[in-house]
PDB file of N, CA and C in Angstrom:
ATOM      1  N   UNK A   1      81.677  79.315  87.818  1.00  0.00           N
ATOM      2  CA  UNK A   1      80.934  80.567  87.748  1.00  0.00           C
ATOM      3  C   UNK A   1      81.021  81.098  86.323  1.00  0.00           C
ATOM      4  N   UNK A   2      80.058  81.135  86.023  1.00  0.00           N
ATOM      5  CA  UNK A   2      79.952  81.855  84.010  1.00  0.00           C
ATOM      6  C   UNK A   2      80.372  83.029  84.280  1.00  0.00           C
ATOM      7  N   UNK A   3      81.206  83.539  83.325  1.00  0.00           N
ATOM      8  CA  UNK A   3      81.510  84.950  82.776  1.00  0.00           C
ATOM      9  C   UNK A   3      80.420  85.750  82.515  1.00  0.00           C
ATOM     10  N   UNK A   4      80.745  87.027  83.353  1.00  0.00           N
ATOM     11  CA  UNK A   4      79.800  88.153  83.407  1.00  0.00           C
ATOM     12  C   UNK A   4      80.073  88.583  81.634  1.00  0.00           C
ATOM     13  N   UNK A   5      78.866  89.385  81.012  1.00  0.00           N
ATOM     14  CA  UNK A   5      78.791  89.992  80.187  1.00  0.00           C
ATOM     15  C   UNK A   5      79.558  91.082  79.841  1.00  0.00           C
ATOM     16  N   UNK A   6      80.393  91.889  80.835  1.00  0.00           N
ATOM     17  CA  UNK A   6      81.427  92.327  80.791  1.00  0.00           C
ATOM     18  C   UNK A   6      82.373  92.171  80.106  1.00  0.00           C
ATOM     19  N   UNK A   7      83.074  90.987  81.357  1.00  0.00           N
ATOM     20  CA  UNK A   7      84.305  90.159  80.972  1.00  0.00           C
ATOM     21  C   UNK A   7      84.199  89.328  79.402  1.00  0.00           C
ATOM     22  N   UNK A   8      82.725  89.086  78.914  1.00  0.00           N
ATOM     23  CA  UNK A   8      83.193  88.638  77.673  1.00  0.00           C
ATOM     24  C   UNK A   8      83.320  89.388  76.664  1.00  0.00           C
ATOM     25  N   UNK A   9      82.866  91.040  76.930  1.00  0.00           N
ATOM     26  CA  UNK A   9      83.106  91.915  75.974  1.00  0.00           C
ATOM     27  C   UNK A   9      84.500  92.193  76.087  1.00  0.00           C
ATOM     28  N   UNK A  10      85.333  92.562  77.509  1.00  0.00           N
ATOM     29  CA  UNK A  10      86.797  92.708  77.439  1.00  0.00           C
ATOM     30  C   UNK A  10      87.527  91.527  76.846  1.00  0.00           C
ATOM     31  N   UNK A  11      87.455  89.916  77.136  1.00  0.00           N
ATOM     32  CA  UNK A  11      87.940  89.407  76.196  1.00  0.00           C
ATOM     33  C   UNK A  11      88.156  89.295  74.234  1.00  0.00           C
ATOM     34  N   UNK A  12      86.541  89.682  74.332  1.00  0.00           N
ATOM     35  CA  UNK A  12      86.627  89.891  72.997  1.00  0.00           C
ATOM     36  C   UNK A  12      87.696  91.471  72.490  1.00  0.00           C
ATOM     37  N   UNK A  13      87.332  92.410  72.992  1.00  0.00           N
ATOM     38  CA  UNK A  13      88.152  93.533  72.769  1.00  0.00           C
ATOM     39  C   UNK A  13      89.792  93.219  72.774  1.00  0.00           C
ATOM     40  N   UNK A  14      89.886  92.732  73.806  1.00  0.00           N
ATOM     41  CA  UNK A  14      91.458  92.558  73.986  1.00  0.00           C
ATOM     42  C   UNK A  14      91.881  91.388  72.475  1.00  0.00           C
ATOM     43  N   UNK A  15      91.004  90.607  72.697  1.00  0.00           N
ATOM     44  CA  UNK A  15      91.400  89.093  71.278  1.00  0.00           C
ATOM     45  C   UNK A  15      91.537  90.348  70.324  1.00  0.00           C
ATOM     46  N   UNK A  16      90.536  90.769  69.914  1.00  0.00           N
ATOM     47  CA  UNK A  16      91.043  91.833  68.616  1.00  0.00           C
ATOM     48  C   UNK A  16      92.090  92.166  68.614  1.00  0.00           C
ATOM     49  N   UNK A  17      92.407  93.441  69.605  1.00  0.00           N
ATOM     50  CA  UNK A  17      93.752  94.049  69.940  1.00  0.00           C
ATOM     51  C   UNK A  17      95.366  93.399  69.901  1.00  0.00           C
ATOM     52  N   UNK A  18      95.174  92.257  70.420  1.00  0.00           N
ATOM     53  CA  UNK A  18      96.065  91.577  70.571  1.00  0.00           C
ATOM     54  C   UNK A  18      96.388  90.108  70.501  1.00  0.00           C
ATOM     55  N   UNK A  19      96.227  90.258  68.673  1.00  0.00           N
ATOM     56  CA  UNK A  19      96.490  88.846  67.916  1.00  0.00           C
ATOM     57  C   UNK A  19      97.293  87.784  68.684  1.00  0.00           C
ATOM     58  N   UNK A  20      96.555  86.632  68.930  1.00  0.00           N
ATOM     59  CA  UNK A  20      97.472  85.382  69.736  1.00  0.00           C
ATOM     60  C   UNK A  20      97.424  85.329  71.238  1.00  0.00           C
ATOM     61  N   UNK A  21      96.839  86.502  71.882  1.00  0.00           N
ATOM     62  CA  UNK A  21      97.101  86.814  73.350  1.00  0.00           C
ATOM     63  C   UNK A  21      96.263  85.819  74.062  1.00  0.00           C
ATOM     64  N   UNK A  22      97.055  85.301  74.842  1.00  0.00           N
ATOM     65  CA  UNK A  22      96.258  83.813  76.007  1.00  0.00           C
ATOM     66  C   UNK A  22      95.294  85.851  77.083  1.00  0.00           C
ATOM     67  N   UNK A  23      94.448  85.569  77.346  1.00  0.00           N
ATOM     68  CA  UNK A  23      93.579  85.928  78.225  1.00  0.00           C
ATOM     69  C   UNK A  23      93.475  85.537  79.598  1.00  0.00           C
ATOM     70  N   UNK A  24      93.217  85.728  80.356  1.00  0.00           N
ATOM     71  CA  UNK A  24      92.641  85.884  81.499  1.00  0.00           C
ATOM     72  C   UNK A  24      91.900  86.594  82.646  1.00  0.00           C
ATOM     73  N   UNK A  25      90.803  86.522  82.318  1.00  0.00           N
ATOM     74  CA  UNK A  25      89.940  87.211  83.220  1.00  0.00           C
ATOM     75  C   UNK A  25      88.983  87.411  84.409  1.00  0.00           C
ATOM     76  N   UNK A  26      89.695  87.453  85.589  1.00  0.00           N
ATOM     77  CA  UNK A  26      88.836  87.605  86.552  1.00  0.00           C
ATOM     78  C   UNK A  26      87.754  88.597  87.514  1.00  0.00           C
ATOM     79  N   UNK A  27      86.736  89.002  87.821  1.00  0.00           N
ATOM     80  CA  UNK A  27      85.954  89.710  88.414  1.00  0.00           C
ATOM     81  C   UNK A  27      86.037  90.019  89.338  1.00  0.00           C
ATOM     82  N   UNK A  28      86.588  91.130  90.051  1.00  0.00           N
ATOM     83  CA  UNK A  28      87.148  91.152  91.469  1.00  0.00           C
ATOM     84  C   UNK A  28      85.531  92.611  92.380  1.00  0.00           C
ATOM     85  N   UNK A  29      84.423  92.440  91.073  1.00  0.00           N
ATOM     86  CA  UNK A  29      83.856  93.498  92.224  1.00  0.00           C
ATOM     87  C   UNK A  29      83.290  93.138  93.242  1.00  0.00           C
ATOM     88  N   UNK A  30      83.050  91.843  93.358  1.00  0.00           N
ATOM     89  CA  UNK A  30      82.440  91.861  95.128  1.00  0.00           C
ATOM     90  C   UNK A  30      83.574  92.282  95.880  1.00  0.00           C
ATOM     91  N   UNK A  31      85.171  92.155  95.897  1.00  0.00           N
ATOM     92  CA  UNK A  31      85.663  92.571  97.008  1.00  0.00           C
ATOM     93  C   UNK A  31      85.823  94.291  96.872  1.00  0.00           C
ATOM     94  N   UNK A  32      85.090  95.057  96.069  1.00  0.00           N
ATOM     95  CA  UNK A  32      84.879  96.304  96.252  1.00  0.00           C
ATOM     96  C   UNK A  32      83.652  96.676  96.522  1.00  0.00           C
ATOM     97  N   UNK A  33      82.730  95.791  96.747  1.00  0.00           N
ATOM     98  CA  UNK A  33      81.272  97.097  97.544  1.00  0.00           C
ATOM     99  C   UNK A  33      81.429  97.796  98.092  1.00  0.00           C
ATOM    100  N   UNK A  34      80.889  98.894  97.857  1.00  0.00           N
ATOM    101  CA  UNK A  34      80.609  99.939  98.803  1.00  0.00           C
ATOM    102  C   UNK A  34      81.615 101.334  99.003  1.00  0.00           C
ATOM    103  N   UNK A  35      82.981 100.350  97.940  1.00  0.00           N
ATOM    104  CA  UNK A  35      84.249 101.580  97.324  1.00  0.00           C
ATOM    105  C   UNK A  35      83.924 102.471  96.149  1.00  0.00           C
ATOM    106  N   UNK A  36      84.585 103.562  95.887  1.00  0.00           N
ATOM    107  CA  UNK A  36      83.945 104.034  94.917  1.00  0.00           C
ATOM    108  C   UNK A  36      84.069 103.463  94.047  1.00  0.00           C
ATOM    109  N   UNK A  37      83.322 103.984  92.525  1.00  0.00           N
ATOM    110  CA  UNK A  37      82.978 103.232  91.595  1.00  0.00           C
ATOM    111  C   UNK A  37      82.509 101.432  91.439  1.00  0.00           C
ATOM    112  N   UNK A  38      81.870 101.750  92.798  1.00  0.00           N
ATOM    113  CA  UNK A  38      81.908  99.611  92.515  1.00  0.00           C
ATOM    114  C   UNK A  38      79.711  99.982  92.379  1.00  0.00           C
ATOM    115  N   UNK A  39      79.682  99.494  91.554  1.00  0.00           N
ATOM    116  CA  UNK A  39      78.337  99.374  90.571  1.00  0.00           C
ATOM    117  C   UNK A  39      77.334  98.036  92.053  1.00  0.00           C
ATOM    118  N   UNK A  40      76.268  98.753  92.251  1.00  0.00           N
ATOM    119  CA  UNK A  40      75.226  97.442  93.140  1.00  0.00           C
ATOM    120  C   UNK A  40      75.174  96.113  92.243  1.00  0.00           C
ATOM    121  N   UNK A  41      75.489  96.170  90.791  1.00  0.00           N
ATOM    122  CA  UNK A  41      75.858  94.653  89.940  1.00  0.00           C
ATOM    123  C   UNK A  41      76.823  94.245  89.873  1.00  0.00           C
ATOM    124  N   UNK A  42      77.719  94.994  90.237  1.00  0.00           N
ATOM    125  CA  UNK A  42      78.926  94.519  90.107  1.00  0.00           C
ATOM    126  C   UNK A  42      79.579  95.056  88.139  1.00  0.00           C
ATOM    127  N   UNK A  43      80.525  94.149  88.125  1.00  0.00           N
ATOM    128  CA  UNK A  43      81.459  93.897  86.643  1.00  0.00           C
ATOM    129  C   UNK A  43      81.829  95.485  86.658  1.00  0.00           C
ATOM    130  N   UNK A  44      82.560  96.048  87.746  1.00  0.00           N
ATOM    131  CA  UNK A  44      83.215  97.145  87.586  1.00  0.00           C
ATOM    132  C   UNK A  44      85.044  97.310  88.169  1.00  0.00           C
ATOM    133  N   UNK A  45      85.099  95.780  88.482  1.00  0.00           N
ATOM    134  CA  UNK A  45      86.651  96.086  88.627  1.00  0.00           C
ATOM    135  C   UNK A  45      87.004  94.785  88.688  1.00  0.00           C
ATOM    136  N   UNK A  46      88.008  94.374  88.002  1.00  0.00           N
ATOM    137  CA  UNK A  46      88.398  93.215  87.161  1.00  0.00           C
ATOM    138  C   UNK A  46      90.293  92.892  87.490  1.00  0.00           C
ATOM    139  N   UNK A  47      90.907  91.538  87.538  1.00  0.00           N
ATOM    140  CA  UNK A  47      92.452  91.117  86.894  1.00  0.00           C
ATOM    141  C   UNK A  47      92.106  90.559  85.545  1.00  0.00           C
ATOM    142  N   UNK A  48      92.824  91.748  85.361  1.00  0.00           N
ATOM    143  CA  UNK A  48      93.783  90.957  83.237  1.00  0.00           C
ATOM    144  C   UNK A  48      94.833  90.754  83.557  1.00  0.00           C
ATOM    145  N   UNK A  49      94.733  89.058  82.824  1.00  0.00           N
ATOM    146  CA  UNK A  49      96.553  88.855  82.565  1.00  0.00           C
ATOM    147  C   UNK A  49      96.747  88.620  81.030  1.00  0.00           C
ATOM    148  N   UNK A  50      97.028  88.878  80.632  1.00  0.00           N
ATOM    149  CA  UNK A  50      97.413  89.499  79.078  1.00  0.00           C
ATOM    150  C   UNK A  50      98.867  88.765  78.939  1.00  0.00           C
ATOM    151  N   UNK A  51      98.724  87.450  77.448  1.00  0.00           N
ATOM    152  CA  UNK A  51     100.248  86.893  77.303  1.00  0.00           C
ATOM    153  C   UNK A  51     100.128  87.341  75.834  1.00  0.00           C
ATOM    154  N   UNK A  52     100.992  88.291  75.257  1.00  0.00           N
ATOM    155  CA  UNK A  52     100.755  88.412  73.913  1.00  0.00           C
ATOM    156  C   UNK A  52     102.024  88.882  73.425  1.00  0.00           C
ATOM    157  N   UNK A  53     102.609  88.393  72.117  1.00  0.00           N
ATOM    158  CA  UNK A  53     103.600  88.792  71.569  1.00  0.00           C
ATOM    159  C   UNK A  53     103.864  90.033  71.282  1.00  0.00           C
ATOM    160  N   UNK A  54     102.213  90.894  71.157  1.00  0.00           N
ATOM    161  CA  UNK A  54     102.660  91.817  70.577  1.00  0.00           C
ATOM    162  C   UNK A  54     103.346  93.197  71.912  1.00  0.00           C
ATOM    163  N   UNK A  55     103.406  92.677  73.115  1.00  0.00           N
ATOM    164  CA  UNK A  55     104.170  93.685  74.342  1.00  0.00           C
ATOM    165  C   UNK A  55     105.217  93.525  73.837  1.00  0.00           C
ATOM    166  N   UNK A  56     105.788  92.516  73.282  1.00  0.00           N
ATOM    167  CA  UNK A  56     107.481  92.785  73.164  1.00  0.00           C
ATOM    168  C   UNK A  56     107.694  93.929  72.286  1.00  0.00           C
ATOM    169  N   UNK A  57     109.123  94.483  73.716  1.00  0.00           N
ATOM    170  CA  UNK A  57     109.541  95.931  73.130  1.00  0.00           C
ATOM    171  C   UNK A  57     108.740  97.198  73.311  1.00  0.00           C
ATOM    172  N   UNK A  58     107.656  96.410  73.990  1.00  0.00           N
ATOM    173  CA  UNK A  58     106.984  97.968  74.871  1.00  0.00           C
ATOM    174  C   UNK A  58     107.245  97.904  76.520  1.00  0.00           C
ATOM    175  N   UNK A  59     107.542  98.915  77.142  1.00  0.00           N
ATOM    176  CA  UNK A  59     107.454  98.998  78.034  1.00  0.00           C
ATOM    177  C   UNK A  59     106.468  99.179  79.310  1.00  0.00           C
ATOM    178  N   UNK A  60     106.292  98.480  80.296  1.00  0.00           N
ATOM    179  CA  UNK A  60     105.370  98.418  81.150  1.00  0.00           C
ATOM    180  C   UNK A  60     104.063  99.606  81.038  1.00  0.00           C
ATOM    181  N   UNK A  61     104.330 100.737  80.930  1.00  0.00           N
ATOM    182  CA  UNK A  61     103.426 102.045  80.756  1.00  0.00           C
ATOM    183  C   UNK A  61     102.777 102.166  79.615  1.00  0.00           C
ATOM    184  N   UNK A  62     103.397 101.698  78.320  1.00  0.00           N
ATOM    185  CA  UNK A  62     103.064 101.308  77.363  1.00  0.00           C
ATOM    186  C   UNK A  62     102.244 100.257  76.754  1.00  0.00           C
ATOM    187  N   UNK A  63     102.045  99.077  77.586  1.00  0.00           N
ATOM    188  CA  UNK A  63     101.648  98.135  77.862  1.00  0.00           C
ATOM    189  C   UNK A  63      99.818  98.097  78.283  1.00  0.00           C
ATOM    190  N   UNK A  64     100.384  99.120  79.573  1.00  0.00           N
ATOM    191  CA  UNK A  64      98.660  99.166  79.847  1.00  0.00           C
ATOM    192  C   UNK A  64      98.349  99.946  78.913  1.00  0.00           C
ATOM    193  N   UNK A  65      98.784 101.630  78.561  1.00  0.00           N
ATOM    194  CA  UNK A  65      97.809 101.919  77.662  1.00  0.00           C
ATOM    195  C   UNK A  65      97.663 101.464  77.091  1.00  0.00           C
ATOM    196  N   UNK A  66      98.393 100.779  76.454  1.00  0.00           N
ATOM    197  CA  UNK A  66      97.073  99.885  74.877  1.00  0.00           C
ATOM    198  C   UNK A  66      96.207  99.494  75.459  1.00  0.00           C
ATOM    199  N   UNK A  67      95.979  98.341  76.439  1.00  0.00           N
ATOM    200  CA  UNK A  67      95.424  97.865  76.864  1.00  0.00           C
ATOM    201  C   UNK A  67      93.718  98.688  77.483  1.00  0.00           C
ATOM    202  N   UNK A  68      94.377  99.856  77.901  1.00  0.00           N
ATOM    203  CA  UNK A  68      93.335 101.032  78.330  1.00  0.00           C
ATOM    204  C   UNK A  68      92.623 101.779  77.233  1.00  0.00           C
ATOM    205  N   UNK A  69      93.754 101.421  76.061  1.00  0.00           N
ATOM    206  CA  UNK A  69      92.881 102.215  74.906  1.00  0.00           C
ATOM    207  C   UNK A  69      91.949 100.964  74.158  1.00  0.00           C
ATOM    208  N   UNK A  70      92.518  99.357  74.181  1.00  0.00           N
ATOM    209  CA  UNK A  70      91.373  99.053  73.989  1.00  0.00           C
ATOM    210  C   UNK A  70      89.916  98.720  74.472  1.00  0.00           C
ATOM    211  N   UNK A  71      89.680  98.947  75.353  1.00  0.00           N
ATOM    212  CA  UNK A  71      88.875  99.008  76.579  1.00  0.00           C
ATOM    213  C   UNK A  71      88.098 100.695  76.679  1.00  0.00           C
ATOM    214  N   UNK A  72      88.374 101.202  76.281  1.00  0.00           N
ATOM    215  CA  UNK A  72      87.988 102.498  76.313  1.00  0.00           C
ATOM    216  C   UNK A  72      86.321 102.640  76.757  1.00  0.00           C
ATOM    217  N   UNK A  73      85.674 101.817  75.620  1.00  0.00           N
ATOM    218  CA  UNK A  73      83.983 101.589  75.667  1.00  0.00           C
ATOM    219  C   UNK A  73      83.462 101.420  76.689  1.00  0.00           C
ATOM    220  N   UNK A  74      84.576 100.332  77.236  1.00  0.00           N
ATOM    221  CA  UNK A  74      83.753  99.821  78.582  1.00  0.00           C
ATOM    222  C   UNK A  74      84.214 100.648  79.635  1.00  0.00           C
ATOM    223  N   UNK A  75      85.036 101.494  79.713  1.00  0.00           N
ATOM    224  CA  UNK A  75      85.398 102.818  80.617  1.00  0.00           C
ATOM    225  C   UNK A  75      84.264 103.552  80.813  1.00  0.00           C
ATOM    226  N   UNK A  76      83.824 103.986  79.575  1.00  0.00           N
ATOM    227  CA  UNK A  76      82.859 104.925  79.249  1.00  0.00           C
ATOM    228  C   UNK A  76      81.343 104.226  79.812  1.00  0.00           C
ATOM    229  N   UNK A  77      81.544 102.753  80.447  1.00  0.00           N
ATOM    230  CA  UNK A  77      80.227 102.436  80.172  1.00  0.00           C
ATOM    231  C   UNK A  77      80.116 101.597  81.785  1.00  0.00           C
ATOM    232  N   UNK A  78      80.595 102.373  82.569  1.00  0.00           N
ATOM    233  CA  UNK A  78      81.106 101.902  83.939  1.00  0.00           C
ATOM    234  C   UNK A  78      82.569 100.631  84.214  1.00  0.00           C
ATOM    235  N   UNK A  79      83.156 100.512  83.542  1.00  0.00           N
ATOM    236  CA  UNK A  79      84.499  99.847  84.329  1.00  0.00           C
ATOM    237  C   UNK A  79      84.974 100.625  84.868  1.00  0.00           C
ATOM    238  N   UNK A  80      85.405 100.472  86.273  1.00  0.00           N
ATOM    239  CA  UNK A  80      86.177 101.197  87.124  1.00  0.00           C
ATOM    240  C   UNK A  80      87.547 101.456  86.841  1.00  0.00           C
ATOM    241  N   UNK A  81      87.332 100.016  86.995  1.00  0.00           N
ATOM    242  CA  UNK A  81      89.160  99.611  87.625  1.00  0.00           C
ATOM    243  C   UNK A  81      89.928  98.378  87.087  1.00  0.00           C
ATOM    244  N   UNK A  82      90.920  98.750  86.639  1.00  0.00           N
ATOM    245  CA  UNK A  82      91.475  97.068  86.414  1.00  0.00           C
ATOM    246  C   UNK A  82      92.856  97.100  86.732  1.00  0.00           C
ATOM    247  N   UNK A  83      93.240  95.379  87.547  1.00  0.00           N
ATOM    248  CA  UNK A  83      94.641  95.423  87.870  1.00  0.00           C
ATOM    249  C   UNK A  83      95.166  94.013  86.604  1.00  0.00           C
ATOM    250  N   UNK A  84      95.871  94.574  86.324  1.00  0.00           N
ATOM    251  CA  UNK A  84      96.827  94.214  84.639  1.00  0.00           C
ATOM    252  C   UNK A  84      97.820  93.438  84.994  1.00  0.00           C
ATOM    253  N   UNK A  85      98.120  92.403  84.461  1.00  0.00           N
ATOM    254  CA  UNK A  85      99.934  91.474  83.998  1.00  0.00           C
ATOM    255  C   UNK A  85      99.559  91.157  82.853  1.00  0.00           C
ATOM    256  N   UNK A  86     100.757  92.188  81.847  1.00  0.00           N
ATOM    257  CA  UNK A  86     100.588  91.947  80.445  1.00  0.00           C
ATOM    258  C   UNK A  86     102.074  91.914  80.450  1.00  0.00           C
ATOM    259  N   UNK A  87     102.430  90.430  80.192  1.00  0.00           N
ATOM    260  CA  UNK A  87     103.228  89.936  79.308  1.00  0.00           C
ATOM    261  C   UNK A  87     103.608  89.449  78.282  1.00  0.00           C
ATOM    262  N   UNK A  88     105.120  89.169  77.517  1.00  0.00           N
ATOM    263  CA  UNK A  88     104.969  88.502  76.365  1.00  0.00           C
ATOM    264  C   UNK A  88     105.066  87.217  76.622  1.00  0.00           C
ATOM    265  N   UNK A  89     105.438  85.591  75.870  1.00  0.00           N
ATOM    266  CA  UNK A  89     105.411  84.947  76.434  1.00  0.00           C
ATOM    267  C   UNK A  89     106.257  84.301  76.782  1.00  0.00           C
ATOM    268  N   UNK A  90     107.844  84.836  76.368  1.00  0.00           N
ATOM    269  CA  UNK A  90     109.074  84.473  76.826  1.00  0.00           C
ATOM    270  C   UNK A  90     108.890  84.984  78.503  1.00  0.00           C
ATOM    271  N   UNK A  91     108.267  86.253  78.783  1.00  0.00           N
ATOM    272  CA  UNK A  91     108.403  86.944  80.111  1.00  0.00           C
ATOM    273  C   UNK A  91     107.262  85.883  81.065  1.00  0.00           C
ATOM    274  N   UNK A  92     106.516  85.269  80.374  1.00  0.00           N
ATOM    275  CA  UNK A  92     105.671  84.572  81.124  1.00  0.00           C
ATOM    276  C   UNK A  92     105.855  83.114  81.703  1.00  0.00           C
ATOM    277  N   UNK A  93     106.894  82.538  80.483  1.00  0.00           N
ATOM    278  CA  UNK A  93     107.403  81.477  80.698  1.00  0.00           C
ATOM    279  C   UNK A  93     106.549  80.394  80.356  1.00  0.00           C
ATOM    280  N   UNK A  94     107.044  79.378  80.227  1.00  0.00           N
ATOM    281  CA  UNK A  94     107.157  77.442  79.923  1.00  0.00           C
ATOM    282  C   UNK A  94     105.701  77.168  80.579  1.00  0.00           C
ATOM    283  N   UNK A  95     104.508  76.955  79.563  1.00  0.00           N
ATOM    284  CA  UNK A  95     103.647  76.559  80.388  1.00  0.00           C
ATOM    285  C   UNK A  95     102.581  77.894  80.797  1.00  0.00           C
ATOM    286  N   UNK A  96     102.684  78.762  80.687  1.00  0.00           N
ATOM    287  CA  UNK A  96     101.899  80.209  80.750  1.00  0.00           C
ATOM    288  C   UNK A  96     100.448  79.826  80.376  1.00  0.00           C
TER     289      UNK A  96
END
């Protein structure tokens, strides 16, 4: 399944943000129709898994906001929702 136009703007946003970070992005709005904020196109609620050096030494809360602040645009431009694992890559482990 090709990447929604979305998801390749959040990858790109996040690559900026977070020099070296392995990505991962999946599209989770079909299992929200009909919840709020879920868009009749969908690409409004998403999993990031985020492996990037630069979390080390931030803490979990800390973590997403960056993550929320780089994303901001696409907040503003219907993303709902996103469920996050942002690790570094010692926390991710051998093979991540």
């Amino acid at each position: 399944m090709p990447m929604t136009l979305r998801a390749d703007r959040i990858r790109d946003l996040l690559s900026n943000a977070f020099a070296s970070a392995e990505i991962v992005i999946q599209d989770d709005s079909h299992r929200h129709a009909g919840h709020a904020g879920a868009a009749p196109g969908g690409q409004t609620h998403y999993t990031v898994q985020v492996v990037s050096p630069a979390f080390a030494g931030m803490n979990r809360v800390a973590r997403s906001r960056a993550v929320h602040q780089a994303l901001e645009a696409e907040f503003g431009s219907g993303l709902h929702a996103l469920s996050l694992r942002l690790l570094t890559p010692d926390e991710a482990g051998p093979g991540h």
